[in-house]
N, C-alpha and C. Protein backbone atom coordinates (compact mmCIF):
# COMPACT_ATOMS: atom_id res chain seq x y z
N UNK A 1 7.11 -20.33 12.29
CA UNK A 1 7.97 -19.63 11.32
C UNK A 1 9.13 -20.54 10.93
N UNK A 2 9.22 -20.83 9.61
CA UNK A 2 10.23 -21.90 9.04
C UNK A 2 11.45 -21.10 9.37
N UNK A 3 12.98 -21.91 9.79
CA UNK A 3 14.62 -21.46 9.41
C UNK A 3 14.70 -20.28 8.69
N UNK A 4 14.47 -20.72 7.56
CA UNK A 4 15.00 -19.15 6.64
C UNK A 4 13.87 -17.94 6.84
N UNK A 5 12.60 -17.93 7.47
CA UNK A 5 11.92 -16.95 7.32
C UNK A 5 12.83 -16.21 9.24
N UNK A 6 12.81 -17.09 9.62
CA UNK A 6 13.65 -16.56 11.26
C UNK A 6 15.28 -16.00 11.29
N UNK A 7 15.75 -16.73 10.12
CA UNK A 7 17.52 -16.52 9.58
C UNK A 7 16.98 -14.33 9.27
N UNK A 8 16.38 -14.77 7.85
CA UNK A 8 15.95 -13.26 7.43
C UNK A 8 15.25 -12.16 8.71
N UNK A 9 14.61 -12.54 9.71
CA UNK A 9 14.02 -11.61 10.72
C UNK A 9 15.08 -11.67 11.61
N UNK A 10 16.21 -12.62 11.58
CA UNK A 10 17.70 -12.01 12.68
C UNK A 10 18.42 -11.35 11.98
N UNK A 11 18.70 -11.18 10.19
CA UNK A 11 19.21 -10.22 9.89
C UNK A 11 18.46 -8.66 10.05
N UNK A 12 17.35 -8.90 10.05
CA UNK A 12 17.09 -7.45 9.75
C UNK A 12 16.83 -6.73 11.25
N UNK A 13 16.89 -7.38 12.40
CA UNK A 13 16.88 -7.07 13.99
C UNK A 13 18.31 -7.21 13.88
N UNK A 14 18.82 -7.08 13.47
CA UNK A 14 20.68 -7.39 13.85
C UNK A 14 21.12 -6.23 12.64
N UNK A 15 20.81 -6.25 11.77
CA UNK A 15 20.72 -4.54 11.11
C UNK A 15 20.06 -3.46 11.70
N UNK A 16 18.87 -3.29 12.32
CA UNK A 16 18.25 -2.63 12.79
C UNK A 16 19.68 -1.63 13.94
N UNK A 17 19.81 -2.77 14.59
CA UNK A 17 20.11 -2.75 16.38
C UNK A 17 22.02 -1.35 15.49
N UNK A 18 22.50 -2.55 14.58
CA UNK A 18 24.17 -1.81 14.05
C UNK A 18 23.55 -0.68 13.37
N UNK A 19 22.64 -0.22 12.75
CA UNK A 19 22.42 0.86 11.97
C UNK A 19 22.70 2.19 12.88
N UNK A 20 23.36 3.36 11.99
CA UNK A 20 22.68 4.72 13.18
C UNK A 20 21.68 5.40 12.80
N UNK A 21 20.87 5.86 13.93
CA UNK A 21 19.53 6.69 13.71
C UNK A 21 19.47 7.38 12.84
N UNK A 22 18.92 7.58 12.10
CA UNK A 22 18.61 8.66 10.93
C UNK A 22 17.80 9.35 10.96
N UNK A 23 17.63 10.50 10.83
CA UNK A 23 16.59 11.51 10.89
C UNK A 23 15.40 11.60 9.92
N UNK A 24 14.17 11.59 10.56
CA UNK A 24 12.89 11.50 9.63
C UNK A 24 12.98 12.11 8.70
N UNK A 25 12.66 10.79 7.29
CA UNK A 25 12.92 11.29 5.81
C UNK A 25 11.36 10.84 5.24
N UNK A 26 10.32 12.17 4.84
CA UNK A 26 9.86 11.63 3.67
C UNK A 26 10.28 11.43 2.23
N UNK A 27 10.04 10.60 0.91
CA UNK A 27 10.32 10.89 0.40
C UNK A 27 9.01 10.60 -0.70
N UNK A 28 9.46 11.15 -1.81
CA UNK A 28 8.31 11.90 -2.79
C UNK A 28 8.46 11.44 -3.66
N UNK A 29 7.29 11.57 -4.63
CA UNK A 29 7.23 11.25 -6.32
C UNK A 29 5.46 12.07 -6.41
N UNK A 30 5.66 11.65 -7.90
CA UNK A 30 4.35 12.00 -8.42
C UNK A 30 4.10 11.06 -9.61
N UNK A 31 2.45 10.80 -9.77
CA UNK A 31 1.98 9.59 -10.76
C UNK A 31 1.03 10.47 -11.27
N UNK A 32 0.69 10.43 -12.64
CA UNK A 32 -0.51 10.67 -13.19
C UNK A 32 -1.86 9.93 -12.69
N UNK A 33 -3.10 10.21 -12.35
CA UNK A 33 -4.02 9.85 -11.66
C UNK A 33 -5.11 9.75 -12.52
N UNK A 34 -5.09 10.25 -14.04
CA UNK A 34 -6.09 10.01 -15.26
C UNK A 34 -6.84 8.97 -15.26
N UNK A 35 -8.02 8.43 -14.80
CA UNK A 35 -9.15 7.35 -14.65
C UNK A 35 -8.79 6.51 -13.54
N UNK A 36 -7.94 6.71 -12.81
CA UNK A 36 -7.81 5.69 -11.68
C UNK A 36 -8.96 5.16 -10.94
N UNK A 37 -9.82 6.56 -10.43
CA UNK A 37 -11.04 6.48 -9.96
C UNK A 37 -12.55 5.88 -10.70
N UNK A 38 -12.21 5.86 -11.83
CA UNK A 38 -13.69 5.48 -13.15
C UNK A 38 -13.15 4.31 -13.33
N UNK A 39 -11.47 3.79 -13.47
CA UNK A 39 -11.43 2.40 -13.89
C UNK A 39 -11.03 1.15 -13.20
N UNK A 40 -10.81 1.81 -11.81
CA UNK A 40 -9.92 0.94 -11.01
C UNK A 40 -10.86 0.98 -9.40
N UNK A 41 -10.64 2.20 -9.10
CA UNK A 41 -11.64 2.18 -7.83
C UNK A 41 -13.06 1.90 -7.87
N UNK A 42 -13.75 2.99 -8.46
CA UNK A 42 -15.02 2.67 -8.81
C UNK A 42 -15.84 1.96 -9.59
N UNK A 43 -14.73 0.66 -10.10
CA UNK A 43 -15.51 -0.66 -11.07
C UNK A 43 -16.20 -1.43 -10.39
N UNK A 44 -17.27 -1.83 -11.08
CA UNK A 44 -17.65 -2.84 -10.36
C UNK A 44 -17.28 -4.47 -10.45
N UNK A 45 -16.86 -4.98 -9.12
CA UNK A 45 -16.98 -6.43 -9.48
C UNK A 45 -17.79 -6.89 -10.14
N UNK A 46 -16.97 -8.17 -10.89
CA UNK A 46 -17.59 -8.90 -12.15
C UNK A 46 -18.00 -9.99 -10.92
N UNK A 47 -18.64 -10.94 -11.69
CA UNK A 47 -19.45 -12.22 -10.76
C UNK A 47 -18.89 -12.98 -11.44
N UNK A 48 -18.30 -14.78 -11.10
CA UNK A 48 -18.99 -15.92 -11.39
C UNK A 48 -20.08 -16.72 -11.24
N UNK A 49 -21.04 -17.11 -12.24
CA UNK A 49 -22.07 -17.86 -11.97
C UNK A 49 -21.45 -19.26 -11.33
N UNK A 50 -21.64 -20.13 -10.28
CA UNK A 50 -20.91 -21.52 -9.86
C UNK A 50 -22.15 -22.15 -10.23
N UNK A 51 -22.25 -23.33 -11.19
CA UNK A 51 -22.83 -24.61 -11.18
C UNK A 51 -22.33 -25.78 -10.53
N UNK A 52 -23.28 -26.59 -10.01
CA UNK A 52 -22.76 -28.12 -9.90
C UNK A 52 -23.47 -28.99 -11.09
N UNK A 53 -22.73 -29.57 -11.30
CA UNK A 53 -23.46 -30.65 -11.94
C UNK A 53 -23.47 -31.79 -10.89
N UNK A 54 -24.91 -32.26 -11.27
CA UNK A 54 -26.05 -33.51 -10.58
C UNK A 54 -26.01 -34.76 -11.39
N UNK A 55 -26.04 -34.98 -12.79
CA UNK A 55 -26.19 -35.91 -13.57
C UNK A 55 -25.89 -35.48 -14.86
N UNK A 56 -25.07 -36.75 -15.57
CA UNK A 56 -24.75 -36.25 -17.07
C UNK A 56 -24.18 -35.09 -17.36
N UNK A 57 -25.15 -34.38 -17.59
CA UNK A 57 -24.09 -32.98 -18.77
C UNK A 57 -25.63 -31.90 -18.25
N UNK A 58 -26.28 -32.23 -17.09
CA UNK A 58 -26.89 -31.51 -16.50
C UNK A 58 -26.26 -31.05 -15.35
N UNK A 59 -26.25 -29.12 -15.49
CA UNK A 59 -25.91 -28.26 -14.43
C UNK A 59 -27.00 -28.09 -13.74
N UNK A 60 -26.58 -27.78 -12.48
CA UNK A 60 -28.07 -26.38 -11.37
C UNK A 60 -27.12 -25.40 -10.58
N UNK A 61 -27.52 -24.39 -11.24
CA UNK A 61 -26.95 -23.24 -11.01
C UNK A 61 -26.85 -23.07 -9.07
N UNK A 62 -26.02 -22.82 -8.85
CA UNK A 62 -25.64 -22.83 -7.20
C UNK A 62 -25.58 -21.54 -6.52
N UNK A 63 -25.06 -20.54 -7.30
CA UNK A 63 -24.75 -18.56 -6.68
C UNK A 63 -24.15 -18.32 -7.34
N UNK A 64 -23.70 -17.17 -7.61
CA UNK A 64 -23.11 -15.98 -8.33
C UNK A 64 -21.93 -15.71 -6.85
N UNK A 65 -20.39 -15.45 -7.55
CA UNK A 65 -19.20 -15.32 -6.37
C UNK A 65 -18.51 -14.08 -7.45
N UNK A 66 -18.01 -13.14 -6.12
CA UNK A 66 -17.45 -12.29 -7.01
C UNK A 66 -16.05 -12.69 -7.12
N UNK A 67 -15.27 -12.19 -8.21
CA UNK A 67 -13.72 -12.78 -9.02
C UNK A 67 -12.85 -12.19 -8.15
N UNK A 68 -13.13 -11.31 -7.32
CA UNK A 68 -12.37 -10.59 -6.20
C UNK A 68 -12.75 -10.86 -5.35
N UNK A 69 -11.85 -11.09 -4.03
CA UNK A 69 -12.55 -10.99 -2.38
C UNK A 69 -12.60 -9.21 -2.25
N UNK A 70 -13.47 -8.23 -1.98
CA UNK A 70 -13.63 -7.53 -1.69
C UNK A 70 -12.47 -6.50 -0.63
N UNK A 71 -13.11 -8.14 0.52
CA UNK A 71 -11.71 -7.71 2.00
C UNK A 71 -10.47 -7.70 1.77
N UNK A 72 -9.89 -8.22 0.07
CA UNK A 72 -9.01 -8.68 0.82
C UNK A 72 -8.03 -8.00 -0.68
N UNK A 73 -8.63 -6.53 -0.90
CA UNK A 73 -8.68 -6.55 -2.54
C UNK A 73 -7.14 -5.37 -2.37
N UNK A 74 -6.31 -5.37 -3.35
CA UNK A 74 -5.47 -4.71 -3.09
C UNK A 74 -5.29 -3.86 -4.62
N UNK A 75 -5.37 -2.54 -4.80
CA UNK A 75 -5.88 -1.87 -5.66
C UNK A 75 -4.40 -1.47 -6.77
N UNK A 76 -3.34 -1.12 -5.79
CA UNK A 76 -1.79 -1.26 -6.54
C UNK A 76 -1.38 -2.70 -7.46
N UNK A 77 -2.57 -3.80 -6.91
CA UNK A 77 -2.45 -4.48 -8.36
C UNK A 77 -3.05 -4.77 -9.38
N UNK A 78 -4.13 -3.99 -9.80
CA UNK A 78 -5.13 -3.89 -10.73
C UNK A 78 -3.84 -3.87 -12.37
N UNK A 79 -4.79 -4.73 -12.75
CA UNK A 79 -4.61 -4.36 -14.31
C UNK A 79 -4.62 -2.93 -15.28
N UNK A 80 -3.69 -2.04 -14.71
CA UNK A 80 -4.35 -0.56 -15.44
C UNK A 80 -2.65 0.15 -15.41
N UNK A 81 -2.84 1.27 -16.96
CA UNK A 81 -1.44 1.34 -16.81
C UNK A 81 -1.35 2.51 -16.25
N UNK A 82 -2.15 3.47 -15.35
CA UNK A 82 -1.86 4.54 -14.34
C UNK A 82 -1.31 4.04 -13.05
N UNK A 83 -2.03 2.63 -12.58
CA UNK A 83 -1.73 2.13 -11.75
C UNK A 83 -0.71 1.72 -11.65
N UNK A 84 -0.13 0.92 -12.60
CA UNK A 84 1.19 0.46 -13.07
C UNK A 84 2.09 1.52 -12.94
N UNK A 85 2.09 2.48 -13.03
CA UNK A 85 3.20 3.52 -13.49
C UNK A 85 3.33 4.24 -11.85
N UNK A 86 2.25 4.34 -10.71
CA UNK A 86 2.50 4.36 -9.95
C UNK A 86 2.97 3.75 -8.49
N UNK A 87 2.64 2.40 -9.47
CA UNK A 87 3.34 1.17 -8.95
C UNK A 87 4.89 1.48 -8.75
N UNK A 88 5.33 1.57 -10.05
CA UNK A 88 7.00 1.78 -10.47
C UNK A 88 7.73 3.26 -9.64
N UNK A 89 6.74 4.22 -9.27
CA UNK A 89 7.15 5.01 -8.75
C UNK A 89 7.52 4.71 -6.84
N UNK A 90 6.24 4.26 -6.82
CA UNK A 90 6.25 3.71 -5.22
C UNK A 90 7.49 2.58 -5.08
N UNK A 91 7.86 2.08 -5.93
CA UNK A 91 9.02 0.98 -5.93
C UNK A 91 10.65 1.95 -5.81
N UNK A 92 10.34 2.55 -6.75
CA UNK A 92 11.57 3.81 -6.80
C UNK A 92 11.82 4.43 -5.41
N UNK A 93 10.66 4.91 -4.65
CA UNK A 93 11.23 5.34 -3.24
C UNK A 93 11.37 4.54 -2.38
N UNK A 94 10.68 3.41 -2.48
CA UNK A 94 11.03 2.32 -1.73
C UNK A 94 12.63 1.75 -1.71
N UNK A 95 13.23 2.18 -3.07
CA UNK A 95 14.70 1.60 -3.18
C UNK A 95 15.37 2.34 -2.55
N UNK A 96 15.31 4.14 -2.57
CA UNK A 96 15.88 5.33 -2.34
C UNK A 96 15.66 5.09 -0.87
N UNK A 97 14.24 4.67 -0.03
CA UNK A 97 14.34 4.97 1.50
C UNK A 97 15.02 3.83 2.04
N UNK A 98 15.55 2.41 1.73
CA UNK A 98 16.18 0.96 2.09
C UNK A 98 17.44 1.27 1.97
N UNK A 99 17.95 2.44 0.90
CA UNK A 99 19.13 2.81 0.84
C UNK A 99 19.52 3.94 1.99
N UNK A 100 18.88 5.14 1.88
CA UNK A 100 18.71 6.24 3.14
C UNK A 100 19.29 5.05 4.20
N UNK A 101 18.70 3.92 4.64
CA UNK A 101 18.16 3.81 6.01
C UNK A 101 18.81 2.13 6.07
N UNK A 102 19.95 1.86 5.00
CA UNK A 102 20.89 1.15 5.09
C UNK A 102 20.45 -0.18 5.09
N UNK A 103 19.43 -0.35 4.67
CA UNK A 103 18.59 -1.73 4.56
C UNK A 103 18.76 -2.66 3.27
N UNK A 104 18.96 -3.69 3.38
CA UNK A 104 18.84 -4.69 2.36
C UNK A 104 17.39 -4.89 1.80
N UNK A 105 17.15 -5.43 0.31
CA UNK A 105 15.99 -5.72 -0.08
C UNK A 105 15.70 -6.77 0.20
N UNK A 106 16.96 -7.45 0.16
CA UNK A 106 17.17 -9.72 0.16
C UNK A 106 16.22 -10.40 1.26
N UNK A 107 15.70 -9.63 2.16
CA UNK A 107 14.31 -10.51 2.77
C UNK A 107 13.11 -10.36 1.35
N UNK A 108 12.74 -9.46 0.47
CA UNK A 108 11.77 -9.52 -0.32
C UNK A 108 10.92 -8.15 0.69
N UNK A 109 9.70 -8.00 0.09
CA UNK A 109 9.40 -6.06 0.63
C UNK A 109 7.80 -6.64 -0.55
N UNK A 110 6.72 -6.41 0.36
CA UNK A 110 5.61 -6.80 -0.34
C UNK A 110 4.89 -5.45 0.11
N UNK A 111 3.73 -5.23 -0.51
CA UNK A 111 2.75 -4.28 -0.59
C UNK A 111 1.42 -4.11 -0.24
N UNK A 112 0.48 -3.94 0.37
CA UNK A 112 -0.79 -3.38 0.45
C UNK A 112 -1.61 -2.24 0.22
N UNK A 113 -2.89 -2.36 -0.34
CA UNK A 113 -3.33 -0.89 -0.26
C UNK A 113 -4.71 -1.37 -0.39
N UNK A 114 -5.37 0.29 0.24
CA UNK A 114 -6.28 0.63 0.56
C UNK A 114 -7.17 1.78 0.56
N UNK A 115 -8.45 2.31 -0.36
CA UNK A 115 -8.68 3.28 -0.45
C UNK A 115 -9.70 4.22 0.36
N UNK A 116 -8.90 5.10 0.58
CA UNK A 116 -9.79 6.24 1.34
C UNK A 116 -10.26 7.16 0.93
N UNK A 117 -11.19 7.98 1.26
CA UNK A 117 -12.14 9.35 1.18
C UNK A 117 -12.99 10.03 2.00
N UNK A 118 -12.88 11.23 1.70
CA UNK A 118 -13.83 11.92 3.34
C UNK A 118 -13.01 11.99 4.53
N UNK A 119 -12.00 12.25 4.57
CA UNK A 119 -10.98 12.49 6.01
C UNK A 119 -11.08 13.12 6.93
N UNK A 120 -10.98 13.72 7.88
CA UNK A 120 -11.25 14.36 8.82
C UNK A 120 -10.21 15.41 9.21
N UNK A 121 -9.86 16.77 9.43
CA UNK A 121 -8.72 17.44 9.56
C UNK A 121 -8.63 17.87 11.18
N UNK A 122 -9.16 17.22 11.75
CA UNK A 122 -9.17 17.74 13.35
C UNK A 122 -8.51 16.38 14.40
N UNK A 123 -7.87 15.80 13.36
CA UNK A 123 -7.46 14.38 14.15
C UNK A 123 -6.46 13.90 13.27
N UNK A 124 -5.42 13.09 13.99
CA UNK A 124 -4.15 12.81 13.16
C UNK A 124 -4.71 11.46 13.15
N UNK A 125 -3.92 11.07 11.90
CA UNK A 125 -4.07 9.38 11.69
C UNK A 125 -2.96 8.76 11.74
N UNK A 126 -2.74 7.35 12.06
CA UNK A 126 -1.71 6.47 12.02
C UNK A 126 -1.65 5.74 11.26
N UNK A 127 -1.25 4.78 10.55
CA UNK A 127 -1.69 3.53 9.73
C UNK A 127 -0.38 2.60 9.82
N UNK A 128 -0.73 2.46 10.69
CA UNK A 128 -0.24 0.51 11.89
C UNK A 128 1.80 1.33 11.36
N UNK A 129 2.01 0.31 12.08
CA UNK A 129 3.47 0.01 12.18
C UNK A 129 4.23 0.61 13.21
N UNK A 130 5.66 0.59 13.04
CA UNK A 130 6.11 1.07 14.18
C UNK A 130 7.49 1.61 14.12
N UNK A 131 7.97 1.27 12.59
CA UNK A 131 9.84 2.04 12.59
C UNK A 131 9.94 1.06 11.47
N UNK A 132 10.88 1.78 10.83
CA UNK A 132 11.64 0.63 9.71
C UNK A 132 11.89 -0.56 9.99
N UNK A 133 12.05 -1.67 9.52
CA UNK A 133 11.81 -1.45 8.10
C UNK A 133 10.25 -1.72 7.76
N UNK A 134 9.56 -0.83 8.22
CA UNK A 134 8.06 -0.58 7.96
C UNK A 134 7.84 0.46 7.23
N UNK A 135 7.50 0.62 6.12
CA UNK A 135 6.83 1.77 5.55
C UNK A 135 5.51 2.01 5.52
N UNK A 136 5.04 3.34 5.25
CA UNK A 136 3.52 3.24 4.95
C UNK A 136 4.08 4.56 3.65
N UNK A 137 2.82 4.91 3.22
CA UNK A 137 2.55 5.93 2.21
C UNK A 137 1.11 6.46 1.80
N UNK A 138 1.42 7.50 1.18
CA UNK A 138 0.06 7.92 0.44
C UNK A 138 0.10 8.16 -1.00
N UNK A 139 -1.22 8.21 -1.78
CA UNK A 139 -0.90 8.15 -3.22
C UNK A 139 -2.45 9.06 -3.18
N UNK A 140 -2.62 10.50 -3.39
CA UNK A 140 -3.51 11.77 -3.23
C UNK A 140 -4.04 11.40 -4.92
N UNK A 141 -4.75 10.61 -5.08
CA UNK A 141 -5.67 10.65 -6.08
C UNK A 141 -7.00 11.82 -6.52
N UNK A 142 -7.02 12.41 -5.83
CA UNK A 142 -8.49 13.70 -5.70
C UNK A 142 -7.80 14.83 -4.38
N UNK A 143 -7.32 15.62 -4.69
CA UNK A 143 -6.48 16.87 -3.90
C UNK A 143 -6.84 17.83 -4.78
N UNK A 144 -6.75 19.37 -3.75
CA UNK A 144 -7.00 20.65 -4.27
C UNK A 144 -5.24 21.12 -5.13
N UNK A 145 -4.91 21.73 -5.50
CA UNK A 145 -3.72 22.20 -6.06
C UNK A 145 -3.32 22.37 -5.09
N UNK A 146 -3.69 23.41 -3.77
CA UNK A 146 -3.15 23.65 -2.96
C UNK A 146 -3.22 23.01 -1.43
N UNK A 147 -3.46 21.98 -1.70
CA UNK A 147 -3.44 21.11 -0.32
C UNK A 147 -2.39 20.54 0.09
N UNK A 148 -2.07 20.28 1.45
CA UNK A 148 -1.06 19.90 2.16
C UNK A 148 -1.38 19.08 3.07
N UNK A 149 -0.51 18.27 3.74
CA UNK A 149 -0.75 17.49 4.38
C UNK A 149 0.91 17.00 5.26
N UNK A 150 0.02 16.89 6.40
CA UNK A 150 1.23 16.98 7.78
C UNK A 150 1.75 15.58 7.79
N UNK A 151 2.80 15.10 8.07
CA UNK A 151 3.62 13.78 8.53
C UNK A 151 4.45 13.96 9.11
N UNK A 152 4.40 13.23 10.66
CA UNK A 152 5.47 13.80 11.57
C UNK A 152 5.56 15.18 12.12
N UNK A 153 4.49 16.58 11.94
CA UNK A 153 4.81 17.60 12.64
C UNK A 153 5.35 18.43 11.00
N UNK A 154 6.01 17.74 9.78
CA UNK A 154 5.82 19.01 8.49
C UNK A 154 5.20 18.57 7.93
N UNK A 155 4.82 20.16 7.10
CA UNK A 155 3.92 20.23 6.50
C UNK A 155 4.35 20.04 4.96
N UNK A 156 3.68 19.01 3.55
CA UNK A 156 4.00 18.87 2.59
C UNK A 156 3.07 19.37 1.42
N UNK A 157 3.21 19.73 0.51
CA UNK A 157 2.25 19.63 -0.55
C UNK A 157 1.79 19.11 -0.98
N UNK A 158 0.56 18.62 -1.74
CA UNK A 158 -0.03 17.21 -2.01
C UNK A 158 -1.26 17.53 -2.44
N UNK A 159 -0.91 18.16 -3.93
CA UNK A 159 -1.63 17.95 -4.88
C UNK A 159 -2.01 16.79 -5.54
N UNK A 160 -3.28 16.51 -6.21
CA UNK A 160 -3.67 14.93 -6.87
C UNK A 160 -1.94 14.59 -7.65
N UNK A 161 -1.99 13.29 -7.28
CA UNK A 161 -0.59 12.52 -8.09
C UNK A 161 0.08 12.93 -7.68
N UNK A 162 0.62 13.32 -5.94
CA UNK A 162 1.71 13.51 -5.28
C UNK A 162 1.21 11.91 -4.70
N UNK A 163 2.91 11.64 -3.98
CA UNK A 163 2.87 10.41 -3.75
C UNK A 163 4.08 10.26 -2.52
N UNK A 164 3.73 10.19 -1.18
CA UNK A 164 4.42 10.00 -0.16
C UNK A 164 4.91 8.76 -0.02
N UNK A 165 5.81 8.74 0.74
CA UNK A 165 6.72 7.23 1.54
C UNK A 165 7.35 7.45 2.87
N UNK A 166 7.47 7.09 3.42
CA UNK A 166 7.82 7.43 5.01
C UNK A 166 7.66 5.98 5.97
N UNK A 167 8.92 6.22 6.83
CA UNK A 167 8.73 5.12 7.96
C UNK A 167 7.60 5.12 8.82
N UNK A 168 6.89 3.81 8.95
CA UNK A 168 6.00 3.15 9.69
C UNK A 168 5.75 3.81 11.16
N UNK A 169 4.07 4.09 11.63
CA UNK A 169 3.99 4.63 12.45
C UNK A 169 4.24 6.25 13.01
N UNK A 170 4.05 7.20 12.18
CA UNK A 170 4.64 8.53 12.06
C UNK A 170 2.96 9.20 12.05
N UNK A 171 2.73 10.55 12.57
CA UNK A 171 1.37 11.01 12.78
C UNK A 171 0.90 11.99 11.10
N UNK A 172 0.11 11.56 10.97
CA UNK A 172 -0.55 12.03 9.65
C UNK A 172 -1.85 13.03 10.12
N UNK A 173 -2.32 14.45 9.43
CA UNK A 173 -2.55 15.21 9.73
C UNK A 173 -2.63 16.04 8.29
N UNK A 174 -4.26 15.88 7.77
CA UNK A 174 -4.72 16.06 6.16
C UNK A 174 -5.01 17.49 6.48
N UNK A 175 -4.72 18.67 5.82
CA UNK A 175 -5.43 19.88 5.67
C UNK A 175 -6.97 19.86 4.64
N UNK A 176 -6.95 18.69 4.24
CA UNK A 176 -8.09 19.07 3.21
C UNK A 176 -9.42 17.72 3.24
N UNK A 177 -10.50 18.09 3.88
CA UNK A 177 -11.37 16.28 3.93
C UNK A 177 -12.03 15.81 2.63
N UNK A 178 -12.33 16.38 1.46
CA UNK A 178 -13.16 15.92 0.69
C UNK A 178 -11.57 15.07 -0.33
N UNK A 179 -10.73 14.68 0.54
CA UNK A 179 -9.98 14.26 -0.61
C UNK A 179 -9.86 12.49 -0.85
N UNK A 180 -9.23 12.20 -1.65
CA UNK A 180 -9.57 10.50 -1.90
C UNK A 180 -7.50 10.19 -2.45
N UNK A 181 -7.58 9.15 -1.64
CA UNK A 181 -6.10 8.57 -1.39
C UNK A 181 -6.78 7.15 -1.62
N UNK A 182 -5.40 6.40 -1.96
CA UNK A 182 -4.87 5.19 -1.80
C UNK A 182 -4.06 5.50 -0.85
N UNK A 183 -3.83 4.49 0.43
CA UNK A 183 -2.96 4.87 1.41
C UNK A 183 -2.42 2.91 1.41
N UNK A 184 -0.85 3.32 1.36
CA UNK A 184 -0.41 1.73 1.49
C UNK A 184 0.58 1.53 2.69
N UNK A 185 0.80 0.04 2.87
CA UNK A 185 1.82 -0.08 3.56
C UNK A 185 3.14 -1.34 2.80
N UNK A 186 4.32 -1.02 3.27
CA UNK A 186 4.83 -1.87 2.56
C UNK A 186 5.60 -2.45 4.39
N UNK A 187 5.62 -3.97 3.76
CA UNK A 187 7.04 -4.84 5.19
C UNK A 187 8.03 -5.74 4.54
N UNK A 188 8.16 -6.26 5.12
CA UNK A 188 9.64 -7.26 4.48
C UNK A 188 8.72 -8.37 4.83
N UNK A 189 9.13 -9.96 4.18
CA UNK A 189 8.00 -10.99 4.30
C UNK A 189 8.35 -11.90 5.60
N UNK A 190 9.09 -11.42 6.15
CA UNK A 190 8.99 -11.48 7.60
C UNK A 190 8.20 -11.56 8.54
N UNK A 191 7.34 -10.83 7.89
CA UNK A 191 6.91 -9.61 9.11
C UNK A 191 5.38 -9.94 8.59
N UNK A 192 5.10 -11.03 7.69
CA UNK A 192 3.50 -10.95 6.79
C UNK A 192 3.62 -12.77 6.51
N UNK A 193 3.44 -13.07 8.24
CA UNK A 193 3.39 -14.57 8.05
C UNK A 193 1.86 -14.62 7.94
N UNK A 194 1.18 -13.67 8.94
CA UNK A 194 -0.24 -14.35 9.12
C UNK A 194 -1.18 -13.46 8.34
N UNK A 195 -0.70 -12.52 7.24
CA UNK A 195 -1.29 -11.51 6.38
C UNK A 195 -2.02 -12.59 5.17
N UNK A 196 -3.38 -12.12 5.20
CA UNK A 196 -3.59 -12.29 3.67
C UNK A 196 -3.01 -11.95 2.34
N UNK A 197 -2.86 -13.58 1.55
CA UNK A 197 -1.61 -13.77 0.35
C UNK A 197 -2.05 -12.38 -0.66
N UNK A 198 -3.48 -12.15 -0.45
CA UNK A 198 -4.22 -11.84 -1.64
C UNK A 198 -3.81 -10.45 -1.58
N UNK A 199 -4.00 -9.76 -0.73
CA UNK A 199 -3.98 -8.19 -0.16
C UNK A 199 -2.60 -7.73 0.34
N UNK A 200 -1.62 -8.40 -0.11
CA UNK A 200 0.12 -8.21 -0.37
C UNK A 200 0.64 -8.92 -1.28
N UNK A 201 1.06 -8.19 -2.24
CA UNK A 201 1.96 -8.21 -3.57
C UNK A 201 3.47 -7.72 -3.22
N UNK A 202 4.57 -8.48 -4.01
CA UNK A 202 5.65 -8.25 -3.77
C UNK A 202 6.22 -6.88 -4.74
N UNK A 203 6.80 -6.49 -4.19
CA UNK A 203 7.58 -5.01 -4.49
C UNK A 203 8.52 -4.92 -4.84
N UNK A 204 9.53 -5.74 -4.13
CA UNK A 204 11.05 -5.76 -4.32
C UNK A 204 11.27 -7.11 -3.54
């Protein structure tokens, strides 16, 4: 870990340690969810054909590679302006919970995501982390009107295009399984030395 990436991880353990506890805050938004699923989730990768050339201005075709790594694909940065707009929203609570929780942006705050479906309601989920400045979230792309969903022990509403944020490591607990989320996490670039470049985008 270079000087300034260790300078930035003693400020934010040296903020951590002076901060006072704050009491578990989700906080909320909502995105329109209109084709997310037809244009963004469920597209299919495009291919490149790879040639070598052998001689002259003669190719031989070598494989077909897809323009995306699959593993490593992060869906909050697709080219699409639903996505985009819930991009800007997830950024908005991200400013509102750094403020709550007395945090600076000035390390930088990058993004991941990942899509789910088919959940299970008889088992809580986690998704990694462990306390600020760790976030995770959800973004309820396919929800009943009246579905809810637990974080931390309450219970929230979370109809399609509700959109959670909450500190890292907190117990999740879906009332409804046939539903389909983007579920992300956001860290400070601290904290995403040995993360794939591809599958974290910067936020703030």
């Amino acid at each position: 870990m270079g000087k300034e990436l260790e300078d930035s991880m003693g400020n934010l353990e040296e903020a951590l340690l002076e901060r006072e506890l704050k009491p578990f805050m989700v906080f909320k938004g909502s995105s329109n969810t209109k084709n997310i699923l037809n244009d963004v989730i469920n597209k299919k990768l495009a291919f490149d054909d790879i040639h070598k050339f052998t001689a002259g201005s003669k190719a031989d075709f070598v494989e077909s590679r897809p323009v995306e790594d699959p593993y490593a694909k992060n869906y909050l940065g697709a080219y699409n302006k639903q996505i985009n707009q819930a991009f800007q929203v997830i950024r908005g609570l991200l400013t509102e919970a750094l403020k709550y929780y007395e945090l600076s942006s000035k390390a930088g705050y990058y993004i991941s995501s990942d899509y789910v479906e088919d959940v299970r309601t008889d088992v809580w989920y986690d998704m990694g982390g462990t306390r600020v400045p760790c976030f995770s979230g959800i973004y309820f792309l396919e929800s009943l009107e009246d579905s809810t969903t637990s974080i931390n022990g309450v219970l929230y509403p979370t109809p399609a295009g509700t959109i959670l944020l909450f500190e890292a490591g907190k117990k999740i607990i879906y009332g409804e399984e046939g539903i389909k989320l983007l579920t992300f996490n956001i860290a400070p670039v601290p904290m995403l030395e040995r993360q794939y470049p591809q599958k974290w985008i910067p936020i703030l």
